[in-house]
PDB file of N, CA and C in Angstrom:
ATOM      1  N   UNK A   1      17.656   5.007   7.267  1.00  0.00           N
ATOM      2  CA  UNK A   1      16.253   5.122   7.614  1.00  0.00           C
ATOM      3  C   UNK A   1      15.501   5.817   6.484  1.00  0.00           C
ATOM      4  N   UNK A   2      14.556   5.466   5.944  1.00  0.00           N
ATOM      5  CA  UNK A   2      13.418   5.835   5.018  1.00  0.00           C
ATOM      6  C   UNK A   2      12.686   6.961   5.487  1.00  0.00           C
ATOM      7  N   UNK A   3      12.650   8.127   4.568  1.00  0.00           N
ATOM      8  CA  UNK A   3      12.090   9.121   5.056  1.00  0.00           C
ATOM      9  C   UNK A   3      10.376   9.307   5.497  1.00  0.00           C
ATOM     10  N   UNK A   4      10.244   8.293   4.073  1.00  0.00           N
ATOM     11  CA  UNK A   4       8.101   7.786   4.273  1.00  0.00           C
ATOM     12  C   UNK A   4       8.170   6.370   5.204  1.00  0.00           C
ATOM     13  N   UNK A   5       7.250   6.836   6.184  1.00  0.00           N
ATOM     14  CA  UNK A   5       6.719   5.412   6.670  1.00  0.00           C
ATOM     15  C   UNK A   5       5.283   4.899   7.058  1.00  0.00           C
ATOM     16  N   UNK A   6       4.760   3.779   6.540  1.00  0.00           N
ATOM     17  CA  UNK A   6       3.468   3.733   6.055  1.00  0.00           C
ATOM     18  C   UNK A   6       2.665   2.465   7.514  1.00  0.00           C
ATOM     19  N   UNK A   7       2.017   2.778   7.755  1.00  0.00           N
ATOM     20  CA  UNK A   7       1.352   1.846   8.999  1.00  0.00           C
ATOM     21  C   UNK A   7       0.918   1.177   8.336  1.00  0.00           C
ATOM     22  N   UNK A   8       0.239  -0.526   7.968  1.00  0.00           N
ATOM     23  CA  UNK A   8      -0.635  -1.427   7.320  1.00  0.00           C
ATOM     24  C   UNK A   8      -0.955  -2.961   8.148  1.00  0.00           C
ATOM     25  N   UNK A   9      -1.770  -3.346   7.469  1.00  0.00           N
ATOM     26  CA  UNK A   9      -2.352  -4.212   8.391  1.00  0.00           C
ATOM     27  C   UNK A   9      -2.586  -5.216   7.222  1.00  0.00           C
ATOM     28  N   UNK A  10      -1.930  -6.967   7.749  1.00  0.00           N
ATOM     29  CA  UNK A  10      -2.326  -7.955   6.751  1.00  0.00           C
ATOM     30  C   UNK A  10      -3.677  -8.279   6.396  1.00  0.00           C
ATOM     31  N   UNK A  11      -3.471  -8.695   5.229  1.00  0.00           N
ATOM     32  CA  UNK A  11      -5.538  -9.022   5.284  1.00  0.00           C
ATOM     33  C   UNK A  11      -5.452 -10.263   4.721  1.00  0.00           C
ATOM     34  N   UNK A  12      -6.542 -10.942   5.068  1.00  0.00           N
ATOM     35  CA  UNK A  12      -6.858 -12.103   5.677  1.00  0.00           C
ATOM     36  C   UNK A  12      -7.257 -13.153   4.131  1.00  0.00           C
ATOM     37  N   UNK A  13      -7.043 -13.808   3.557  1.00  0.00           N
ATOM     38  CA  UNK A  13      -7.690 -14.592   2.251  1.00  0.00           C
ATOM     39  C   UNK A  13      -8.519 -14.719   2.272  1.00  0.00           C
ATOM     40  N   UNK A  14     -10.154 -14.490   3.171  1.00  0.00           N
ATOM     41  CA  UNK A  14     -11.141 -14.230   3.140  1.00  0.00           C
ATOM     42  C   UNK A  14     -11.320 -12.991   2.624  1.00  0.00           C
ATOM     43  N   UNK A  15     -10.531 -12.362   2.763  1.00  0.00           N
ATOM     44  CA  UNK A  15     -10.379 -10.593   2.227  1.00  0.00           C
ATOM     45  C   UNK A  15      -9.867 -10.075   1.106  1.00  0.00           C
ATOM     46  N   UNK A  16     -10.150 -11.041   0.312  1.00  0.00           N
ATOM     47  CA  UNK A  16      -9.421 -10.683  -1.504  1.00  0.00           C
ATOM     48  C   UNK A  16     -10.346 -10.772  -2.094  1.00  0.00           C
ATOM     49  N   UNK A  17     -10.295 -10.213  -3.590  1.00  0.00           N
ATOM     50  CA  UNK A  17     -10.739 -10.132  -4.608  1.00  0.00           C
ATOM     51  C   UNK A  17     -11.802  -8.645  -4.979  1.00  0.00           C
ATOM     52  N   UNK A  18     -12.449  -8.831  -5.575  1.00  0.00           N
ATOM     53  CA  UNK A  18     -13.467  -7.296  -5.572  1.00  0.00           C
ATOM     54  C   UNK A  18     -14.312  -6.919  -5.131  1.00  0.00           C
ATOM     55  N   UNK A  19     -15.038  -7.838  -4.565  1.00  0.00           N
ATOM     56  CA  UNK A  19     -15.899  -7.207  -3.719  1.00  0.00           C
ATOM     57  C   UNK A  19     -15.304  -7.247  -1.908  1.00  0.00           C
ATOM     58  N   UNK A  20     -14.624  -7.389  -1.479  1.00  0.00           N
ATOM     59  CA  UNK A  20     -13.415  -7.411  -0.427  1.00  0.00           C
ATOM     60  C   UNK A  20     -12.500  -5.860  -1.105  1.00  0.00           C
ATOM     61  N   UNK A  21     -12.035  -5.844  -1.688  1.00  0.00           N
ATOM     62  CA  UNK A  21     -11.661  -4.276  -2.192  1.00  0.00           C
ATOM     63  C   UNK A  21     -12.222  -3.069  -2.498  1.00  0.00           C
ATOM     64  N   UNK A  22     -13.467  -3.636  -2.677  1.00  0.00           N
ATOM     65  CA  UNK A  22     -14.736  -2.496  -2.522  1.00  0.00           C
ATOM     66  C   UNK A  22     -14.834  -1.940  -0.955  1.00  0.00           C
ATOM     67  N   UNK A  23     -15.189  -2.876  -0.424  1.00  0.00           N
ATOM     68  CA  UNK A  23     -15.433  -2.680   0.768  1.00  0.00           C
ATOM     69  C   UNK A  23     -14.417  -1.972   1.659  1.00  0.00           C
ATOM     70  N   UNK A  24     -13.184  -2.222   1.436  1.00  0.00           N
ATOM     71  CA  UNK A  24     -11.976  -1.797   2.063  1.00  0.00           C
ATOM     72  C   UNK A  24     -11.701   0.117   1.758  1.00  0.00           C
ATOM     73  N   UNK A  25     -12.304   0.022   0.092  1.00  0.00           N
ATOM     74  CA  UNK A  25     -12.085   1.237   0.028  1.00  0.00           C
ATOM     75  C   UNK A  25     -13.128   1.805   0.681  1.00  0.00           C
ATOM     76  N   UNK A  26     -14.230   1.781   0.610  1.00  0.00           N
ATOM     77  CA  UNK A  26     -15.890   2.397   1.054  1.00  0.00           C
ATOM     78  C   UNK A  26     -15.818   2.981   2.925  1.00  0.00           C
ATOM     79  N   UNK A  27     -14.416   1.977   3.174  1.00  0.00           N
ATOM     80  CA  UNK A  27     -14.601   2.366   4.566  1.00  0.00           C
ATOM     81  C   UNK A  27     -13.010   3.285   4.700  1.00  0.00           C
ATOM     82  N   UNK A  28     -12.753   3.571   4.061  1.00  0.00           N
ATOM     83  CA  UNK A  28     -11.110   4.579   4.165  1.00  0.00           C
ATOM     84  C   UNK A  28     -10.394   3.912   3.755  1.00  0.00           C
ATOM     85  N   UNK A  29      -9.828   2.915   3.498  1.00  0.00           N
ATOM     86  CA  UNK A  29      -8.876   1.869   3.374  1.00  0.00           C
ATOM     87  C   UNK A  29      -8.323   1.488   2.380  1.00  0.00           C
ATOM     88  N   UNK A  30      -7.097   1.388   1.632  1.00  0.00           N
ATOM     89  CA  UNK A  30      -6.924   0.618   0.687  1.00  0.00           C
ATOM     90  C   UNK A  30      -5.928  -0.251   0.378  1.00  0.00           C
ATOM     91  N   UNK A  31      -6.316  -1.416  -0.248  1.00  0.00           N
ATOM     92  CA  UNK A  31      -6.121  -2.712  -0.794  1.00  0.00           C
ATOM     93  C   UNK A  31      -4.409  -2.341  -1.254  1.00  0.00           C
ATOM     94  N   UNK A  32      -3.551  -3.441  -0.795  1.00  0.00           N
ATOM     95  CA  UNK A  32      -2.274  -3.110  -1.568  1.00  0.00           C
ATOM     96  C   UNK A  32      -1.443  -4.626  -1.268  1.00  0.00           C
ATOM     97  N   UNK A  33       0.040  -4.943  -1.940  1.00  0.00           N
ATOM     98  CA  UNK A  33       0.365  -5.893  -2.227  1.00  0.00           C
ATOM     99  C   UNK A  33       2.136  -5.539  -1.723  1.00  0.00           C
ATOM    100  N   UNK A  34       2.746  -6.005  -1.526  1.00  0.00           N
ATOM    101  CA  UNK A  34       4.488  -6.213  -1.129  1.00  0.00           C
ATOM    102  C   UNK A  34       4.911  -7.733  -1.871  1.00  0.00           C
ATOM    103  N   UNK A  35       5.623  -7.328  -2.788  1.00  0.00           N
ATOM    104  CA  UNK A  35       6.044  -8.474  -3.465  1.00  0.00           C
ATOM    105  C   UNK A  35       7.901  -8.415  -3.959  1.00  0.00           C
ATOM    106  N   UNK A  36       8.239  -9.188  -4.173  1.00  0.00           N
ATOM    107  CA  UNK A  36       9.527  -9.414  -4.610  1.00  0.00           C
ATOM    108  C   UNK A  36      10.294 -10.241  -3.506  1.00  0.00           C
ATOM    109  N   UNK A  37      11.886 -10.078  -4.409  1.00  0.00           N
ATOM    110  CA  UNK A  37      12.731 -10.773  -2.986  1.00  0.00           C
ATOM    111  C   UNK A  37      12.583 -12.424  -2.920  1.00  0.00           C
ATOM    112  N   UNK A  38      13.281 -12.851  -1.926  1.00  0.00           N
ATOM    113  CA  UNK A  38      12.837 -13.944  -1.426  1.00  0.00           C
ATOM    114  C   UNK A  38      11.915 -14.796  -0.671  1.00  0.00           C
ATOM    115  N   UNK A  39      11.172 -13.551  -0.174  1.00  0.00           N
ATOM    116  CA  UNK A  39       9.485 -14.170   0.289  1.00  0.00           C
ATOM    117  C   UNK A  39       8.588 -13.728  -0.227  1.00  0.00           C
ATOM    118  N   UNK A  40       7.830 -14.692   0.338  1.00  0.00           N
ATOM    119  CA  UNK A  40       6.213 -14.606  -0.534  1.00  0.00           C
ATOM    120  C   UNK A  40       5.201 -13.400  -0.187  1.00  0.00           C
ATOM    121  N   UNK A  41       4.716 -12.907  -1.560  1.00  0.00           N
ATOM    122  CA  UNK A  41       3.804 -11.570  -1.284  1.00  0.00           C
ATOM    123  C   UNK A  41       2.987 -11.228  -0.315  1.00  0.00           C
ATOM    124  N   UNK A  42       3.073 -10.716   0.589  1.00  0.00           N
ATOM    125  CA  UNK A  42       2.104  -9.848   1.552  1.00  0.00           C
ATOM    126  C   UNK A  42       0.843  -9.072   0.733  1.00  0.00           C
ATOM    127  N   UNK A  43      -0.287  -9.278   1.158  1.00  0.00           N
ATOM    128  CA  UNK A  43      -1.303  -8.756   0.950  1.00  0.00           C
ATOM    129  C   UNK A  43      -1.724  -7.637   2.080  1.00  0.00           C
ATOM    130  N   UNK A  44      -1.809  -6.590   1.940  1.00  0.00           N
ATOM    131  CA  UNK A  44      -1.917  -5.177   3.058  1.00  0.00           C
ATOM    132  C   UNK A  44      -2.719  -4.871   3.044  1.00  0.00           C
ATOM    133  N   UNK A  45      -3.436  -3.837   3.617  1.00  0.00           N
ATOM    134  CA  UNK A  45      -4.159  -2.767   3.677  1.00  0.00           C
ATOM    135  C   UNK A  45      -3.585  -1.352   4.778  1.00  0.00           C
ATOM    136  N   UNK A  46      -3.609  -0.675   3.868  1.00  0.00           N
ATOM    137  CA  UNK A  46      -3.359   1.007   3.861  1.00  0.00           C
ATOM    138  C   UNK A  46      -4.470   1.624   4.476  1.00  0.00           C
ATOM    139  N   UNK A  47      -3.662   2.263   5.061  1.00  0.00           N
ATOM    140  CA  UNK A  47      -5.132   4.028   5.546  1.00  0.00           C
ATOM    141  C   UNK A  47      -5.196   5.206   4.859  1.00  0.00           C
ATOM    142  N   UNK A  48      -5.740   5.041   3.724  1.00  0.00           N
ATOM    143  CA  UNK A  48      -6.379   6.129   2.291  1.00  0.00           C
ATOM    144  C   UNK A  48      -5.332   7.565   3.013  1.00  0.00           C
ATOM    145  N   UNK A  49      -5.780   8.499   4.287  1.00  0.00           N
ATOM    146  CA  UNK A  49      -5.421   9.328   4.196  1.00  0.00           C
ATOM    147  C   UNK A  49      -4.110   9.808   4.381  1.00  0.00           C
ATOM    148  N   UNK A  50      -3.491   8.512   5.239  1.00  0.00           N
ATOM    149  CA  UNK A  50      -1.883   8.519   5.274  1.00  0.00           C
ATOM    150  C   UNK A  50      -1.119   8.328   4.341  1.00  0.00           C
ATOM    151  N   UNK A  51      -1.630   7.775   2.626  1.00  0.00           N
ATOM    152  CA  UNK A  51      -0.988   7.700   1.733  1.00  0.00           C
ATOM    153  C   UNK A  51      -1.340   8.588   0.698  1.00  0.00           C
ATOM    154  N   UNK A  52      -2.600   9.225   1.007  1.00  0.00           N
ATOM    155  CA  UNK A  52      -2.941   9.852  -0.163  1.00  0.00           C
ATOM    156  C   UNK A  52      -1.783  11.777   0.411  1.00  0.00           C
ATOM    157  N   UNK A  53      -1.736  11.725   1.784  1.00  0.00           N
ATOM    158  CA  UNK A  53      -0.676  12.974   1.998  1.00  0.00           C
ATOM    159  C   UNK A  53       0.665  12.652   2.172  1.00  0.00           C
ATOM    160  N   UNK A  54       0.952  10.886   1.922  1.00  0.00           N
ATOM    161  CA  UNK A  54       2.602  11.134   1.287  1.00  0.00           C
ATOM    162  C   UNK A  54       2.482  10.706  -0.199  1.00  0.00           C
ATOM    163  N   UNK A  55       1.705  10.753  -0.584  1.00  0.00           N
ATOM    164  CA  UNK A  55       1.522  10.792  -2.639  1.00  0.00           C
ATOM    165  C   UNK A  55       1.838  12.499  -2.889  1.00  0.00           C
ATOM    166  N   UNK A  56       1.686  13.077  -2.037  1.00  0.00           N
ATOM    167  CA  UNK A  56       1.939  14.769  -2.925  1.00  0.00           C
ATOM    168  C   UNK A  56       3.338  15.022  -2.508  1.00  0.00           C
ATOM    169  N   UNK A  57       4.353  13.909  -1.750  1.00  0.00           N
ATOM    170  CA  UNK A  57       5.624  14.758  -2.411  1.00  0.00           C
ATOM    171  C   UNK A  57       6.377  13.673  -3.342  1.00  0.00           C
ATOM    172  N   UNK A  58       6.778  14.237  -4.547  1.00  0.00           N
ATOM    173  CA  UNK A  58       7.440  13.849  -5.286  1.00  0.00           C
ATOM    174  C   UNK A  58       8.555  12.411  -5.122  1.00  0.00           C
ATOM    175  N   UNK A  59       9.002  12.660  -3.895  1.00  0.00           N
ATOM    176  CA  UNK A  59      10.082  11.808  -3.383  1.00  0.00           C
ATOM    177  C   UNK A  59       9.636  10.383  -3.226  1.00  0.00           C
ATOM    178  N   UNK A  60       8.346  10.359  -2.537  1.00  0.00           N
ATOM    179  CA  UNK A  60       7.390   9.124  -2.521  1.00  0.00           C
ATOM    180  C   UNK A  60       7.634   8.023  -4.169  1.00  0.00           C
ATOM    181  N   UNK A  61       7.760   8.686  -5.057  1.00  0.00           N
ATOM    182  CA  UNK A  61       7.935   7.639  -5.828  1.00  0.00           C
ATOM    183  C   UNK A  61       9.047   7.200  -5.669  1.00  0.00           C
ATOM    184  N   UNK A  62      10.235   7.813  -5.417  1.00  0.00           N
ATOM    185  CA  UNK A  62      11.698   7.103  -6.002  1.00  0.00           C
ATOM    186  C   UNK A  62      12.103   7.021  -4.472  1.00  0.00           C
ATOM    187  N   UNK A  63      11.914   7.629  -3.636  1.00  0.00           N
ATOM    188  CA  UNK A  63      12.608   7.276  -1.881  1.00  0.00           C
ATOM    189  C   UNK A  63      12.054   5.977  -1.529  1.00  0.00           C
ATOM    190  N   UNK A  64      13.123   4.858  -1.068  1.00  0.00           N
ATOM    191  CA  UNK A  64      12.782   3.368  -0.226  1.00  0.00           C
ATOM    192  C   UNK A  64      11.736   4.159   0.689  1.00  0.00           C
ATOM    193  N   UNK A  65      10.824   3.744   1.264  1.00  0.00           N
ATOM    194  CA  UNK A  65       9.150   3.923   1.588  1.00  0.00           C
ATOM    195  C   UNK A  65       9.688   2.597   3.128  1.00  0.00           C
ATOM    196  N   UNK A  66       9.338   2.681   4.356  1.00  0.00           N
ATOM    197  CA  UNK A  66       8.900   1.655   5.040  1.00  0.00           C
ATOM    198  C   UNK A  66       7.631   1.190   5.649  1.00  0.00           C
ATOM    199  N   UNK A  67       7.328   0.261   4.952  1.00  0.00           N
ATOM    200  CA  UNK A  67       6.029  -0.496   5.900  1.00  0.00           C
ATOM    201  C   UNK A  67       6.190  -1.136   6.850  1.00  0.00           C
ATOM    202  N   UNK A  68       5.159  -0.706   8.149  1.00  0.00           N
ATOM    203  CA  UNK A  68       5.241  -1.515   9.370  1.00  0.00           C
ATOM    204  C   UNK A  68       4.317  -2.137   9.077  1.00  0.00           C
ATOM    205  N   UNK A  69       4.111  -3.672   9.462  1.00  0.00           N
ATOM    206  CA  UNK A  69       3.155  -4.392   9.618  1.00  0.00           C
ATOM    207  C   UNK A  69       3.294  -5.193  10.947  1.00  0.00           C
ATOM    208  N   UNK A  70       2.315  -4.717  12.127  1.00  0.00           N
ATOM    209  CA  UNK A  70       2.476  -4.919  13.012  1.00  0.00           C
ATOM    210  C   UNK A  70       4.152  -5.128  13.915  1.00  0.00           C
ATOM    211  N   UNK A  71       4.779  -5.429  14.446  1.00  0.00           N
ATOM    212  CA  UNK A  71       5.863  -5.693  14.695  1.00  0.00           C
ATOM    213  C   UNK A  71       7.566  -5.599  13.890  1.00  0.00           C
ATOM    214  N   UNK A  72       6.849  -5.890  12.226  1.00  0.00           N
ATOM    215  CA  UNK A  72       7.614  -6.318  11.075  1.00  0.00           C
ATOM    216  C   UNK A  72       7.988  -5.045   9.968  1.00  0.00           C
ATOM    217  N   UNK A  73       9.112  -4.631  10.131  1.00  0.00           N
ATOM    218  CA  UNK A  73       9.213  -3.635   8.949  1.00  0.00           C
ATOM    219  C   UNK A  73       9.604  -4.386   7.229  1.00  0.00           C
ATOM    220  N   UNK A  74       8.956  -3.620   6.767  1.00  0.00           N
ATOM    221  CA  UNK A  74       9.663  -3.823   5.389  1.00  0.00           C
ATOM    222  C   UNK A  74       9.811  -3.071   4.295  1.00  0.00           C
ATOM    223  N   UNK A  75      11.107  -3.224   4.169  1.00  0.00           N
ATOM    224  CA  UNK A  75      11.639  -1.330   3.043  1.00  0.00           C
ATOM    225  C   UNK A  75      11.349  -1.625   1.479  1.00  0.00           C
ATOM    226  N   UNK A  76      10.294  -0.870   0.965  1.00  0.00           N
ATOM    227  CA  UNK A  76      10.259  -1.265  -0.360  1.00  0.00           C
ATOM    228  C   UNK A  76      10.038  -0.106  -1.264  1.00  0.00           C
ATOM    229  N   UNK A  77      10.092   0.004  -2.354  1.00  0.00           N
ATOM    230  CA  UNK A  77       9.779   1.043  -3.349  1.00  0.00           C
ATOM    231  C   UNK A  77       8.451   0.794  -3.996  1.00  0.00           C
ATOM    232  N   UNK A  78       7.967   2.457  -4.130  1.00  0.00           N
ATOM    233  CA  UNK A  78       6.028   1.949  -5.262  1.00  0.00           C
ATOM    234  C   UNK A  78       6.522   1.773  -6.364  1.00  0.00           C
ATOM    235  N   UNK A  79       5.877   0.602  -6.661  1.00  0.00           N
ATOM    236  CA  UNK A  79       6.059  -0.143  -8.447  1.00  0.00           C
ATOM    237  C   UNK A  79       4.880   0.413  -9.052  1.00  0.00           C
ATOM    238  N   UNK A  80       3.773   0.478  -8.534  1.00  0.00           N
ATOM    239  CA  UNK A  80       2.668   0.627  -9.537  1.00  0.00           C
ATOM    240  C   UNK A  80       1.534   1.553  -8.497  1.00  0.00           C
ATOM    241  N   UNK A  81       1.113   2.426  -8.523  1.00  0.00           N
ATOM    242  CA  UNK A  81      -0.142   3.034  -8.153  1.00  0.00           C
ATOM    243  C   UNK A  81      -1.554   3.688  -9.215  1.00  0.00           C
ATOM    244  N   UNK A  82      -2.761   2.510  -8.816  1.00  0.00           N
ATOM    245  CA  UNK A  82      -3.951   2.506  -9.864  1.00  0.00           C
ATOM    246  C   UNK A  82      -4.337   3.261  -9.359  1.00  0.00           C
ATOM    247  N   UNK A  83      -5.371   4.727  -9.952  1.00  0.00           N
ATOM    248  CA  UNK A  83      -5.980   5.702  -9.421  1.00  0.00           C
ATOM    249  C   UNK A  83      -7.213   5.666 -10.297  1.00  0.00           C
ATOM    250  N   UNK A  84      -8.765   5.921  -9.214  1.00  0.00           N
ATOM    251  CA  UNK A  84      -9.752   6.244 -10.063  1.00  0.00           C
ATOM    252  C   UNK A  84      -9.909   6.926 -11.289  1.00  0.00           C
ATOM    253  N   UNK A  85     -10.341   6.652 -12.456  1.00  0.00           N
ATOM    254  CA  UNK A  85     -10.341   7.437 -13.554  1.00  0.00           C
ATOM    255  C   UNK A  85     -10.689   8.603 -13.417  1.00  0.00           C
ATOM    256  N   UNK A  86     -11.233   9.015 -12.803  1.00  0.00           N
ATOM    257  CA  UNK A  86     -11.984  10.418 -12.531  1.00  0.00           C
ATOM    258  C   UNK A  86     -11.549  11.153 -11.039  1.00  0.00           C
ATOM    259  N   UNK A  87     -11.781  10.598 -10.121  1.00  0.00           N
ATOM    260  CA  UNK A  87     -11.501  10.935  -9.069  1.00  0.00           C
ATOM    261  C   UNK A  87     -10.352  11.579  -8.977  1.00  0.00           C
ATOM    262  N   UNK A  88      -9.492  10.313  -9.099  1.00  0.00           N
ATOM    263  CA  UNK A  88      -7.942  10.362  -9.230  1.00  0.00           C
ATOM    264  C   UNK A  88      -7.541   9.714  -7.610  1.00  0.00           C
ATOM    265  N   UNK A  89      -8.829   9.401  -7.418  1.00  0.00           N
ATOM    266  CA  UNK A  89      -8.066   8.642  -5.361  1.00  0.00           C
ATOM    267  C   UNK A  89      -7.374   7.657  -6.038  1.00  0.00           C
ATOM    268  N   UNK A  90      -6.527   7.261  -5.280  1.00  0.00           N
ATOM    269  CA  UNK A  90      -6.040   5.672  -5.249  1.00  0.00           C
ATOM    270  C   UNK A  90      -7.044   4.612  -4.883  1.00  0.00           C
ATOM    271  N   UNK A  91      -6.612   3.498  -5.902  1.00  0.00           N
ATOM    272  CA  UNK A  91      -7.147   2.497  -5.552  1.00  0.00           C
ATOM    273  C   UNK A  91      -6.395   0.988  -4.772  1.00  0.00           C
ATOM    274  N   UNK A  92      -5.213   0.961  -5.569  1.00  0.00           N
ATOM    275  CA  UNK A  92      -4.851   0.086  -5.035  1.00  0.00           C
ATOM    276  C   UNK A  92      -3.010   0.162  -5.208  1.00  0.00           C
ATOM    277  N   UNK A  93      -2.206  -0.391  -4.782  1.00  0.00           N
ATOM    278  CA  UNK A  93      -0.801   0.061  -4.461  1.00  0.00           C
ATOM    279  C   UNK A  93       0.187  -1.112  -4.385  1.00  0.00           C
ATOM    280  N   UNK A  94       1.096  -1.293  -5.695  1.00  0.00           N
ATOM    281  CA  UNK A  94       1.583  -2.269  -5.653  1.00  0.00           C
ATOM    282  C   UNK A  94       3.277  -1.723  -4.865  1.00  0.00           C
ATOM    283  N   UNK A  95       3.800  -2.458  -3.915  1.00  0.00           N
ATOM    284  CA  UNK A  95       5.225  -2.387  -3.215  1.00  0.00           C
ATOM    285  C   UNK A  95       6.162  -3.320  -3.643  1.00  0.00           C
ATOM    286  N   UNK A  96       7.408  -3.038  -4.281  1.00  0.00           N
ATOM    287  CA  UNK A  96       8.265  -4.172  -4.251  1.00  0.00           C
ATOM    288  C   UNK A  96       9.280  -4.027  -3.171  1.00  0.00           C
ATOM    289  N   UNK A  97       9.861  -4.569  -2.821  1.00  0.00           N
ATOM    290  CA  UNK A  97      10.713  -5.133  -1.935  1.00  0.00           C
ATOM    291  C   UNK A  97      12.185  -4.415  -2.473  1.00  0.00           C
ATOM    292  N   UNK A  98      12.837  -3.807  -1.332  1.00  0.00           N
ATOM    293  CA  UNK A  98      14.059  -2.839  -1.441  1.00  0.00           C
ATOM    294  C   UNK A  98      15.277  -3.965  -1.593  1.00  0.00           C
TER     295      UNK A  98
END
């Protein structure tokens, strides 16, 4: 069992690109991706404050991480996390597949 576990919700192909990621962030939310493996990439969305308080322990980078998506778990590691230049929030959160 994975010590981080992250709640997310699929988003919809009406719901891509940048101004769809604007919006996602503006309202708490952020934009993220599950890729690798043998199936095809999941497009997510995150809840800003549940990831931004498992980003401060260390372990979060290198500990298998699980995402629920509705019904569906899936164990993956962070490959990539983009953070505002200034801010330093997250923006967007790439997952590969455990």
């Amino acid at each position: 069992m994975a010590n981080f576990v992250l709640d997310a919700q699929i988003r919809a192909d009406n719901e891509q690109g940048k101004g769809a990621s604007r919006r996602l962030r503006h309202s708490a939310s952020l934009p993220a991706i599950i890729y690798g493996g043998d199936a095809a990439p999941v497009t997510i969305t995150l809840e800003l404050r549940q990831l931004v308080r498992l980003l401060q322990e260390d372990a979060f980078f290198t500990d298998v991480i699980e995402i629920k998506i509705g019904d569906q778990v899936e164990t993956v590691k962070i490959q990539a996390l983009q953070r505002h230049p200034s801010k330093e929030t997250p923006m967007h959160a790439d997952f590969k597949r455990a």
